[in-house]
N, C-alpha and C. Protein backbone atom coordinates (compact mmCIF):
# COMPACT_ATOMS: atom_id res chain seq x y z
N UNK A 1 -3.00 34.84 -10.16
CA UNK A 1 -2.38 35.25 -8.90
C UNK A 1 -3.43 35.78 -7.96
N UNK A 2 -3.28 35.80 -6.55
CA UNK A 2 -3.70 36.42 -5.52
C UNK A 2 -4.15 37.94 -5.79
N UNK A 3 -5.32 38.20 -5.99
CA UNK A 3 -5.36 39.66 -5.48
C UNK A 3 -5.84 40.30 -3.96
N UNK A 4 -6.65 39.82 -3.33
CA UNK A 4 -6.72 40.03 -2.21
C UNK A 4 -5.71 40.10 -1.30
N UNK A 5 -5.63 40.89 -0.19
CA UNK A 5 -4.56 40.48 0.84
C UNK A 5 -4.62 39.24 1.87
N UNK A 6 -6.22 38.77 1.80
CA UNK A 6 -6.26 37.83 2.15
C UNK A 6 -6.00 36.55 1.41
N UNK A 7 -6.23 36.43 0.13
CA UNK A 7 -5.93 35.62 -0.86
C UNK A 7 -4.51 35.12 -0.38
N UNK A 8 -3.65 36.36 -0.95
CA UNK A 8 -2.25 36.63 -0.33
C UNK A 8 -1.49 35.83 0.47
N UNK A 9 -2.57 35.86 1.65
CA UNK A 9 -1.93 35.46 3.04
C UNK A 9 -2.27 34.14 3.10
N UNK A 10 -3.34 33.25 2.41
CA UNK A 10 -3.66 32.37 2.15
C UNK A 10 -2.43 31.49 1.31
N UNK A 11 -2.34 32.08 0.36
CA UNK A 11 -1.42 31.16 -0.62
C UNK A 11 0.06 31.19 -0.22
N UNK A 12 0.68 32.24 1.07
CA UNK A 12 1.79 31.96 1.70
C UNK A 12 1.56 30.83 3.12
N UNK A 13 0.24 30.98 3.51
CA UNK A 13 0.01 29.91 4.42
C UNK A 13 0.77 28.24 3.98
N UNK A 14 -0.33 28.09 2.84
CA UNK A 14 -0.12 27.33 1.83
C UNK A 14 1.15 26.56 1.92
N UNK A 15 1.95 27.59 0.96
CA UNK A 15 3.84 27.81 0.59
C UNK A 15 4.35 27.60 1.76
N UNK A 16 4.46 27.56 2.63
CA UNK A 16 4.99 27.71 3.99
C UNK A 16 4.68 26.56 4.42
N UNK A 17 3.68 25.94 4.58
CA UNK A 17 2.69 24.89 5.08
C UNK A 17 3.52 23.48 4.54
N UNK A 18 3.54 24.00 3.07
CA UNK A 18 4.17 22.67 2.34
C UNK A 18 5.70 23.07 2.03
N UNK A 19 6.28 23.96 2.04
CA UNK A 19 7.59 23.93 1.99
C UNK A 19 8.18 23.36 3.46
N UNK A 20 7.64 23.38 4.39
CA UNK A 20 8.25 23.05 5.99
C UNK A 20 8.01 21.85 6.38
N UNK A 21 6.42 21.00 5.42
CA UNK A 21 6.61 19.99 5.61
C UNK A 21 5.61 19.72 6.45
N UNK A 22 5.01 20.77 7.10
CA UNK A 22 3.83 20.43 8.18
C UNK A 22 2.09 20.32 7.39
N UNK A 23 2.47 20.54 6.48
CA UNK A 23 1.32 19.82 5.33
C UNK A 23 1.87 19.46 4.00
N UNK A 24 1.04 17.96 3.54
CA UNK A 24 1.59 17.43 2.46
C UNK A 24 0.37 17.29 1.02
N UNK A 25 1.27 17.30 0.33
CA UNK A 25 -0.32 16.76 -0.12
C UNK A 25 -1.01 15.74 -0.61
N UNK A 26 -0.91 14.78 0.16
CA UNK A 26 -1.60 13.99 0.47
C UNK A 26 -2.83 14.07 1.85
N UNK A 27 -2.49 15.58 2.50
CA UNK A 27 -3.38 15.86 3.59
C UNK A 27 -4.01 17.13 2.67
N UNK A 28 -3.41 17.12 1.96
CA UNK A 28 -4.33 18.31 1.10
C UNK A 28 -5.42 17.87 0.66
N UNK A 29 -5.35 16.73 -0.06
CA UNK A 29 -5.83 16.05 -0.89
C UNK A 29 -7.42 15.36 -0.09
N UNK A 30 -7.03 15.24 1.53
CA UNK A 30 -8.51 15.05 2.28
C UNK A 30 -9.29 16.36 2.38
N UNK A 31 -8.30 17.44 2.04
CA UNK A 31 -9.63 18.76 2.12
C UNK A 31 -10.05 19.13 0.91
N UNK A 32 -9.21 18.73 -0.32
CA UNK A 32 -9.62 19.12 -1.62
C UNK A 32 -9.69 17.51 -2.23
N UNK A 33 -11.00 17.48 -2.03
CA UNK A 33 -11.15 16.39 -2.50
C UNK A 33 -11.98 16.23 -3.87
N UNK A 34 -11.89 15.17 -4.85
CA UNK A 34 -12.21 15.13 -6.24
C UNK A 34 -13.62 16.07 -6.31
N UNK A 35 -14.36 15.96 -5.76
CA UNK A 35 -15.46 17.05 -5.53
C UNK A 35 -15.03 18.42 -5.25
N UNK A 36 -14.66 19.02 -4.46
CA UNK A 36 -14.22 20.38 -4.70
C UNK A 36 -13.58 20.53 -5.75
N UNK A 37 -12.38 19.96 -5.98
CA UNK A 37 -11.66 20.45 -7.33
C UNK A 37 -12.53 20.39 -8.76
N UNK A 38 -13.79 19.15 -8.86
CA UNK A 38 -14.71 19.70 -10.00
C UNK A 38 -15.51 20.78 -9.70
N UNK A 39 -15.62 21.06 -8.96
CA UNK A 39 -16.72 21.88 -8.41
C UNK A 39 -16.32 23.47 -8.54
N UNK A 40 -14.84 23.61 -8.48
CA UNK A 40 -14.05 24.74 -8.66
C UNK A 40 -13.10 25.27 -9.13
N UNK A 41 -12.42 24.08 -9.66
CA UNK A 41 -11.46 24.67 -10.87
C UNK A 41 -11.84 24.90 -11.98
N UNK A 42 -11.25 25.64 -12.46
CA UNK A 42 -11.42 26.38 -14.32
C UNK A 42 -10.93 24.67 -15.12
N UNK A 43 -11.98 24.79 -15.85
CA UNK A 43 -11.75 23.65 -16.96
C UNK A 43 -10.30 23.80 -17.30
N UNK A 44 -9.61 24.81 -17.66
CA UNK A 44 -8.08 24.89 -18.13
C UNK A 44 -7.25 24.50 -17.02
N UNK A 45 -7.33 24.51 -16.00
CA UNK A 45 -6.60 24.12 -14.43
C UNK A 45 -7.45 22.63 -14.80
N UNK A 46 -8.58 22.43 -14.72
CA UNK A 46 -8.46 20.88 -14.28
C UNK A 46 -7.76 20.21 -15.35
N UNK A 47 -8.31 20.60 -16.25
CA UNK A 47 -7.21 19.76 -18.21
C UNK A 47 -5.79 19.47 -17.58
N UNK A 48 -5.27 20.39 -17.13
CA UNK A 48 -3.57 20.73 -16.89
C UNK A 48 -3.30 19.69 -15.48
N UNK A 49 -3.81 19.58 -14.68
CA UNK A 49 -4.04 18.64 -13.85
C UNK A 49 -3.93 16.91 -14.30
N UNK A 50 -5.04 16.65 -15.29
CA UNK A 50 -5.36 15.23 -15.66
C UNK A 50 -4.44 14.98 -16.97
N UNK A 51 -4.09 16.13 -17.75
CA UNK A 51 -3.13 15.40 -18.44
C UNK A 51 -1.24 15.59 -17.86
N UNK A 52 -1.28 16.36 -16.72
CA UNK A 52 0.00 15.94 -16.19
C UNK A 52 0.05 14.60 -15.68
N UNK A 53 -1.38 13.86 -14.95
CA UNK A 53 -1.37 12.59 -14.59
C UNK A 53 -1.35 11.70 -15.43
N UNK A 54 -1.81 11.69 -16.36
CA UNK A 54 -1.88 11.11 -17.52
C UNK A 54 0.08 10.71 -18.23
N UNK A 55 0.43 11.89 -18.37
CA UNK A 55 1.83 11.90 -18.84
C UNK A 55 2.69 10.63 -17.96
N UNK A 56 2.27 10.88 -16.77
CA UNK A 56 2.92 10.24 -15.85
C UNK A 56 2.65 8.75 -15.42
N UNK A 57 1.39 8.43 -15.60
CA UNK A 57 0.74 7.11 -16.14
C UNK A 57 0.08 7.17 -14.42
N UNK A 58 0.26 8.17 -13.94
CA UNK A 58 -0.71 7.85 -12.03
C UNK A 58 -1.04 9.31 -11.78
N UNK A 59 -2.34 9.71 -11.02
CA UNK A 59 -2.86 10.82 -10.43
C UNK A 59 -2.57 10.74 -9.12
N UNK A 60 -1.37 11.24 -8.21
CA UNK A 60 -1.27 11.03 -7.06
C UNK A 60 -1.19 12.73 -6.76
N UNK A 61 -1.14 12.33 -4.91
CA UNK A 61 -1.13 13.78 -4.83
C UNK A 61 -0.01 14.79 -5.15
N UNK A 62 0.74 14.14 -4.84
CA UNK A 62 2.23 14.73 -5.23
C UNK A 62 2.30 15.44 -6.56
N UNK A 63 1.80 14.68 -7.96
CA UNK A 63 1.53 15.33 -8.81
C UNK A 63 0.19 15.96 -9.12
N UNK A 64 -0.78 16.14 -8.28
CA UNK A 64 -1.89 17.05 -8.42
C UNK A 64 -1.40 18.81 -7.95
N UNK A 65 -0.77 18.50 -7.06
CA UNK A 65 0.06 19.46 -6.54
C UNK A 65 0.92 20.13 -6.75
N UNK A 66 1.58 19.39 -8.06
CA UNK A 66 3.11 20.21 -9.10
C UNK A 66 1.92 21.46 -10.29
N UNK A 67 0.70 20.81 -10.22
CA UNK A 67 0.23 21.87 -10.86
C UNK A 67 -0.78 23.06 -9.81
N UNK A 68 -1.40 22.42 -9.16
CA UNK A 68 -2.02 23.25 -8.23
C UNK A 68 -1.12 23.31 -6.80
N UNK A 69 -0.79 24.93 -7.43
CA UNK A 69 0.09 25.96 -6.71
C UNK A 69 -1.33 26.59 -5.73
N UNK A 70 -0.53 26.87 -4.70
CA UNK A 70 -1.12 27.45 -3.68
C UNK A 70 -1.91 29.15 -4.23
N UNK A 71 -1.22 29.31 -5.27
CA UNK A 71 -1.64 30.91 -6.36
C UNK A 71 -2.94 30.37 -7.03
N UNK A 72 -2.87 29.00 -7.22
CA UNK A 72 -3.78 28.24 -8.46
C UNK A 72 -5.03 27.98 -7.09
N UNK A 73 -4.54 27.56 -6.15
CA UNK A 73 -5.89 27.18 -5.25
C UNK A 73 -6.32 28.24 -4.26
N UNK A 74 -6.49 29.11 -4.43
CA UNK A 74 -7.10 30.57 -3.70
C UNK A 74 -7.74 31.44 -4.66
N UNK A 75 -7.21 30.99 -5.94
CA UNK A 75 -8.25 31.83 -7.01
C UNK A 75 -9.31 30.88 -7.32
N UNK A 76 -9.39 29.34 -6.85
CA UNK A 76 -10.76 28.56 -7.39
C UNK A 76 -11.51 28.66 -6.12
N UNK A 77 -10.09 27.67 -5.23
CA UNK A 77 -10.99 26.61 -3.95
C UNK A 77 -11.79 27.90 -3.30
N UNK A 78 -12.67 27.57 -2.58
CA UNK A 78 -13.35 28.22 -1.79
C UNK A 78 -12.46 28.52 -0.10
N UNK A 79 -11.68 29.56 0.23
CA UNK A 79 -11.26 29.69 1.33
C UNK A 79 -11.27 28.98 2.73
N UNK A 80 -12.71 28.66 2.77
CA UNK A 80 -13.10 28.04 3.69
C UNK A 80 -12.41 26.48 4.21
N UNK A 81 -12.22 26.14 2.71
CA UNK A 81 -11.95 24.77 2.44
C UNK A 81 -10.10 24.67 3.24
N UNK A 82 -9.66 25.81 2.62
CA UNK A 82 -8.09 25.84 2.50
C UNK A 82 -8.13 26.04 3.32
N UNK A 83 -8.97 27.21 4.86
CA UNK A 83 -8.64 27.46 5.99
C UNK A 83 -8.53 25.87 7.03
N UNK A 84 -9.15 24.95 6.53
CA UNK A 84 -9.77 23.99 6.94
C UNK A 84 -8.13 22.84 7.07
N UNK A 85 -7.52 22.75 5.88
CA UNK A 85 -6.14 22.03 5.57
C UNK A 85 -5.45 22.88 6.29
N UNK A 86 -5.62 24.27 6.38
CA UNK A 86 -4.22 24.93 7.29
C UNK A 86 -4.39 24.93 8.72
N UNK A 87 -5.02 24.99 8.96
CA UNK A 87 -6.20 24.40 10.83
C UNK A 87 -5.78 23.19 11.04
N UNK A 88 -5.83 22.17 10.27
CA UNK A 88 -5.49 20.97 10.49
C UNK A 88 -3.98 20.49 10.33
N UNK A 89 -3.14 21.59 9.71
CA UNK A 89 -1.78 20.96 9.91
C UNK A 89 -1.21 21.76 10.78
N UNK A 90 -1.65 23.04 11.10
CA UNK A 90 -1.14 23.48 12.19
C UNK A 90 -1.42 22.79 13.77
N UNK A 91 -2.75 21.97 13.82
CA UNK A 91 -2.91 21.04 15.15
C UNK A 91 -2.04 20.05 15.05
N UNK A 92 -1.96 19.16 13.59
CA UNK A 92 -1.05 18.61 13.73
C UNK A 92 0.31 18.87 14.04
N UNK A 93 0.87 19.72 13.82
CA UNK A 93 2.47 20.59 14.28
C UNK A 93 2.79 21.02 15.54
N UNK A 94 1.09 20.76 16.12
CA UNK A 94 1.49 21.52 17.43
C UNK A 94 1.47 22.84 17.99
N UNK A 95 1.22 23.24 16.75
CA UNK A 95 1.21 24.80 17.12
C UNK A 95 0.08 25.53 17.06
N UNK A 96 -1.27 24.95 17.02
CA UNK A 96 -2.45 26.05 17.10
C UNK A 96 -2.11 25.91 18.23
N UNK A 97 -3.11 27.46 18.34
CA UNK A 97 -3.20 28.02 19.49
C UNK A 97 -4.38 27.51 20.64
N UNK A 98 -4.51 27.61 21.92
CA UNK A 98 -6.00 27.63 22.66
C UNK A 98 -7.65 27.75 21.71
N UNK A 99 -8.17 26.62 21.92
CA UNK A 99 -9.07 27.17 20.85
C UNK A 99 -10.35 27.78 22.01
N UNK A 100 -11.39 28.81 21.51
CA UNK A 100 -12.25 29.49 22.08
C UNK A 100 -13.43 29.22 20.91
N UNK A 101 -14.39 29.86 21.87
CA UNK A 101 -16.02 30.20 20.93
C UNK A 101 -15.87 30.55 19.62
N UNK A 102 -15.10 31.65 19.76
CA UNK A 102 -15.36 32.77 18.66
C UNK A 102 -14.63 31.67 17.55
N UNK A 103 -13.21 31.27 17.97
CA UNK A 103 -12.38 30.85 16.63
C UNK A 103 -12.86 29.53 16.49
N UNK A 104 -13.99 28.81 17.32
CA UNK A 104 -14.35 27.29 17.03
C UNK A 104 -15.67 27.65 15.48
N UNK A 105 -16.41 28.98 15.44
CA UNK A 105 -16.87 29.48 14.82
C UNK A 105 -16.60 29.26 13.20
N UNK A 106 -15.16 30.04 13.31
CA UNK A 106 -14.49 29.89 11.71
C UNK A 106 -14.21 29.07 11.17
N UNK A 107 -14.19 27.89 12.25
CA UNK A 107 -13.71 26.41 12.08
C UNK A 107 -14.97 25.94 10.93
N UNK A 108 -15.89 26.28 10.97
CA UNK A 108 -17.69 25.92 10.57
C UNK A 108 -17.03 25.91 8.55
């Protein structure tokens, strides 16, 4: 689980993101891509991952995603990464805001 409050606020981004529909994951899946997820999941998260695909006879995103919970990807992925998928479905939705200097910054 989340301990940070930012963690927190991250993994309701997340929940929110994909419960509403304005990210899927299959758009997840361009920011966490097979390289980050080796790069940062716990061997026990990736196992649980490849043999749910396995069970299922396909690795799609849909089922990469029944195991990596938005709780599961804020304790590996690197923040940066996830700020990056939630930036991008919020332009897509329409709803970022004006962008400026400072916040083109965090974008990095």
């Amino acid at each position: 689980m989340p301990d940070s409050a930012r963690q927190k606020w991250f993994a309701h981004m997340l929940g929110v993101g994909l419960d509403q529909k304005l990210l899927s994951p299959s758009q997840l899946v361009a920011h966490l891509t097979p390289e980050v997820l080796a790069n940062h999941l716990p061997a026990e998260v990736m196992s649980r991952v490849l043999a749910s695909s396995l069970a299922a006879g396909q690795m799609t995103a849909d089922r990469m995603f029944e195991t990596l919970t938005p709780d599961v990807l804020v304790d590996s992925v690197p923040l940066e990464v996830l700020w990056r998928a939630i930036d991008a479905a919020a332009e897509r939705a329409g709803i970022a805001g004006p962008r400026s200097d400072a916040s083109e910054g965090v974008r990095s």
